[in-house]
Structure formats: structure tokens, C-alpha cells
N, C-alpha and C. Protein backbone atom coordinates (compact mmCIF):
# COMPACT_ATOMS: atom_id res chain seq x y z
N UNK A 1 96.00 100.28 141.77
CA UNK A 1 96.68 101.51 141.43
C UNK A 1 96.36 102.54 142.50
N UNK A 2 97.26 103.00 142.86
CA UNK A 2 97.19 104.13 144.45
C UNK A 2 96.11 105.57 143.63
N UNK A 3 95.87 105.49 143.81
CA UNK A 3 95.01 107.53 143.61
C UNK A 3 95.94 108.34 143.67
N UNK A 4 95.89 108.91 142.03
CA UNK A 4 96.54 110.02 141.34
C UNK A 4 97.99 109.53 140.95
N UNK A 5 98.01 108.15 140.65
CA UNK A 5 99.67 107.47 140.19
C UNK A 5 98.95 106.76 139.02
N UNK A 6 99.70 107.01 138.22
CA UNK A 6 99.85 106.56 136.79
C UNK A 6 99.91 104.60 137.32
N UNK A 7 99.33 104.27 136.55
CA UNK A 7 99.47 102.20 136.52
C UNK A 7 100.82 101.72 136.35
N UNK A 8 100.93 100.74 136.72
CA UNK A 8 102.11 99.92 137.21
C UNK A 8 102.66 99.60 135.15
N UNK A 9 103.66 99.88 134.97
CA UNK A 9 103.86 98.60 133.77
C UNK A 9 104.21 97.55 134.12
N UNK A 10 104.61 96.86 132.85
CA UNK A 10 104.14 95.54 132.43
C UNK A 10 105.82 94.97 132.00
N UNK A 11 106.62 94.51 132.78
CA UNK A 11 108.16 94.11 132.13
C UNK A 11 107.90 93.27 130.86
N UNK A 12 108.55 93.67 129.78
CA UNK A 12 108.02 92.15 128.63
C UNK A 12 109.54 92.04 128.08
N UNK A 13 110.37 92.77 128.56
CA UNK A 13 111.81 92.32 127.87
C UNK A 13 113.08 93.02 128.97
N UNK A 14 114.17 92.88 128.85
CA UNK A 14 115.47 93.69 129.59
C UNK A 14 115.36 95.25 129.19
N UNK A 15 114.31 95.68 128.12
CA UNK A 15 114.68 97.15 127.86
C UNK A 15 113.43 97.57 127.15
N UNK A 16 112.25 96.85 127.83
CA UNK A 16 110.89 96.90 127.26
C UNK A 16 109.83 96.58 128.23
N UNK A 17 109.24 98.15 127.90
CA UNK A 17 108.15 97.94 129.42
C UNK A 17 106.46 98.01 128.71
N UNK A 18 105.36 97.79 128.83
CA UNK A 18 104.48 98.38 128.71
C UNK A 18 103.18 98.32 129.31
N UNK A 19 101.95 99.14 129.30
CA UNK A 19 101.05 99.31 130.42
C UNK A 19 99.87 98.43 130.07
N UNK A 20 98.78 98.39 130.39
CA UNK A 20 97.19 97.37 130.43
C UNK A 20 96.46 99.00 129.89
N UNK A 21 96.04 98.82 128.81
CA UNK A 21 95.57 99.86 127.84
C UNK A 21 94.04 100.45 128.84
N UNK A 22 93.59 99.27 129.83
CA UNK A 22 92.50 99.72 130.38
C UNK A 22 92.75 100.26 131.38
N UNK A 23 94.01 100.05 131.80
CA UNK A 23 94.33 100.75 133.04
C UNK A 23 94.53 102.67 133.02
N UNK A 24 95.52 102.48 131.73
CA UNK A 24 95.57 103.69 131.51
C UNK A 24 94.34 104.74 131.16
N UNK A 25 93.15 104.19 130.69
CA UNK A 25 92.21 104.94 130.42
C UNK A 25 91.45 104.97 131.14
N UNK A 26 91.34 103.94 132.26
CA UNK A 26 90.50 104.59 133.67
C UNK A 26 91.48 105.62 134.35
N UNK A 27 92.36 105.59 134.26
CA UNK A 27 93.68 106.81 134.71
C UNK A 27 93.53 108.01 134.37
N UNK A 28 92.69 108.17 132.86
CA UNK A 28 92.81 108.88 132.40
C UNK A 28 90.99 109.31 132.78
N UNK A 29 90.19 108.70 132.59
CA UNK A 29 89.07 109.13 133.43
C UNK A 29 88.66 109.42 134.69
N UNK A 30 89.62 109.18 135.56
CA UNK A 30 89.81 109.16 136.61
C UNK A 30 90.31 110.68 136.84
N UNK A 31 90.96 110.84 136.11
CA UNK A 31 91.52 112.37 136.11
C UNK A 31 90.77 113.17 135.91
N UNK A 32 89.86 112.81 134.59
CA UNK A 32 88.82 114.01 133.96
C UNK A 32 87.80 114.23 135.33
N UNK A 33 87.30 113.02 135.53
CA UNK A 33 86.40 112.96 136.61
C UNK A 33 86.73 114.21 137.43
N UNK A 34 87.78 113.86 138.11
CA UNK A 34 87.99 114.90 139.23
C UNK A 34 88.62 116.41 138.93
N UNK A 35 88.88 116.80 137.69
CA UNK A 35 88.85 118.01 136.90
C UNK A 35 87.56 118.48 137.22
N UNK A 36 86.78 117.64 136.15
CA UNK A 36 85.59 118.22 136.24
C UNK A 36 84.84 118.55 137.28
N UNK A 37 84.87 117.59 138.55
CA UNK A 37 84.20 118.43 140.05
C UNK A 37 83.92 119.92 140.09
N UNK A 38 83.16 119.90 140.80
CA UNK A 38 83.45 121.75 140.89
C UNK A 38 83.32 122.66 139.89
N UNK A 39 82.82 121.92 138.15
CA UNK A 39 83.50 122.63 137.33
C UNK A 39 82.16 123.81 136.88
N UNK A 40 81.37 123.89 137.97
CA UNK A 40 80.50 125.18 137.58
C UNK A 40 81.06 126.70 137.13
N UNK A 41 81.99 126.79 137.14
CA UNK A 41 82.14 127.51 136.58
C UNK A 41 81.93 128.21 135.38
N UNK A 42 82.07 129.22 134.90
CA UNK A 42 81.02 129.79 133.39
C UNK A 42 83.05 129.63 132.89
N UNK A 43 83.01 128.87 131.09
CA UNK A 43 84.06 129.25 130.84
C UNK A 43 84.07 130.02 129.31
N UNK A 44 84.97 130.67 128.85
CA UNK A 44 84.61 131.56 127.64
C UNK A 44 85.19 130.68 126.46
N UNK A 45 84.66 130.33 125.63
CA UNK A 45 84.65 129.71 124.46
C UNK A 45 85.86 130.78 123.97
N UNK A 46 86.26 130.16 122.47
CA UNK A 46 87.41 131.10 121.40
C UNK A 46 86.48 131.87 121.26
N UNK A 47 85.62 132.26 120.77
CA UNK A 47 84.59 133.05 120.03
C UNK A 47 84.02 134.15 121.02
N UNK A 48 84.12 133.66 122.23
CA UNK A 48 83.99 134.85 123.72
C UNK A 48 82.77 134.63 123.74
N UNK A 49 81.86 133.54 123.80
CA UNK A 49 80.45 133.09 124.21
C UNK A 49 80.89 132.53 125.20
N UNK A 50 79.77 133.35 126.02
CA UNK A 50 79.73 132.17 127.76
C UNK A 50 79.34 130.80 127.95
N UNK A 51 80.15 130.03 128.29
CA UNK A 51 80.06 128.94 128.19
C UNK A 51 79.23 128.16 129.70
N UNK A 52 78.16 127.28 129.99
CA UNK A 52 78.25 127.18 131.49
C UNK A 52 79.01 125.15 131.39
């Protein structure tokens, strides 16, 4: 899977596609991962407590 592209599906019919359930959730950690970088930032909770 190329960096920052969603996983390949999976042909299983003429009008039916679907993905590798593990793929998508390293996709999806893969994302958080690199969200989170950097994420020192202080952020403010609902309640307006500083969050680090």
C-alpha cells in the first residue's frame, strides 16, 4: 500500500468490492500515528482544562 492511500480492494463479484480488515486498520493507525507527531501541543478539553 503506497503512503497515505487507502488499501487496494478485493473484486469478489461484477458489482462487489471489498477490503483485508487488517489492512484498513493499519491505514487507520498509520494515520493516527502521524497525527499524533508533533502533537505537543497543550489542547483544551470541553470543560476548558488544559490538556497536555
Amino acid at each position: 500500500m503506497a503512503a497515505g492511500y487507502f488499501p487496494k480492494s478485493v473484486k469478489l463479484g461484477p458489482r462487489l468490492v471489498a477490503w483485508v480488515e487488517e489492512e484498513v486498520e493499519q491505514w487507520i493507525a498509520d494515520k493516527i500515528s502521524k497525527r499524533d507527531v508533533g502533537s505537543d501541543q497543550i489542547v483544551k478539553s470541553a470543560s476548558g482544562v488544559d490538556k497536555a
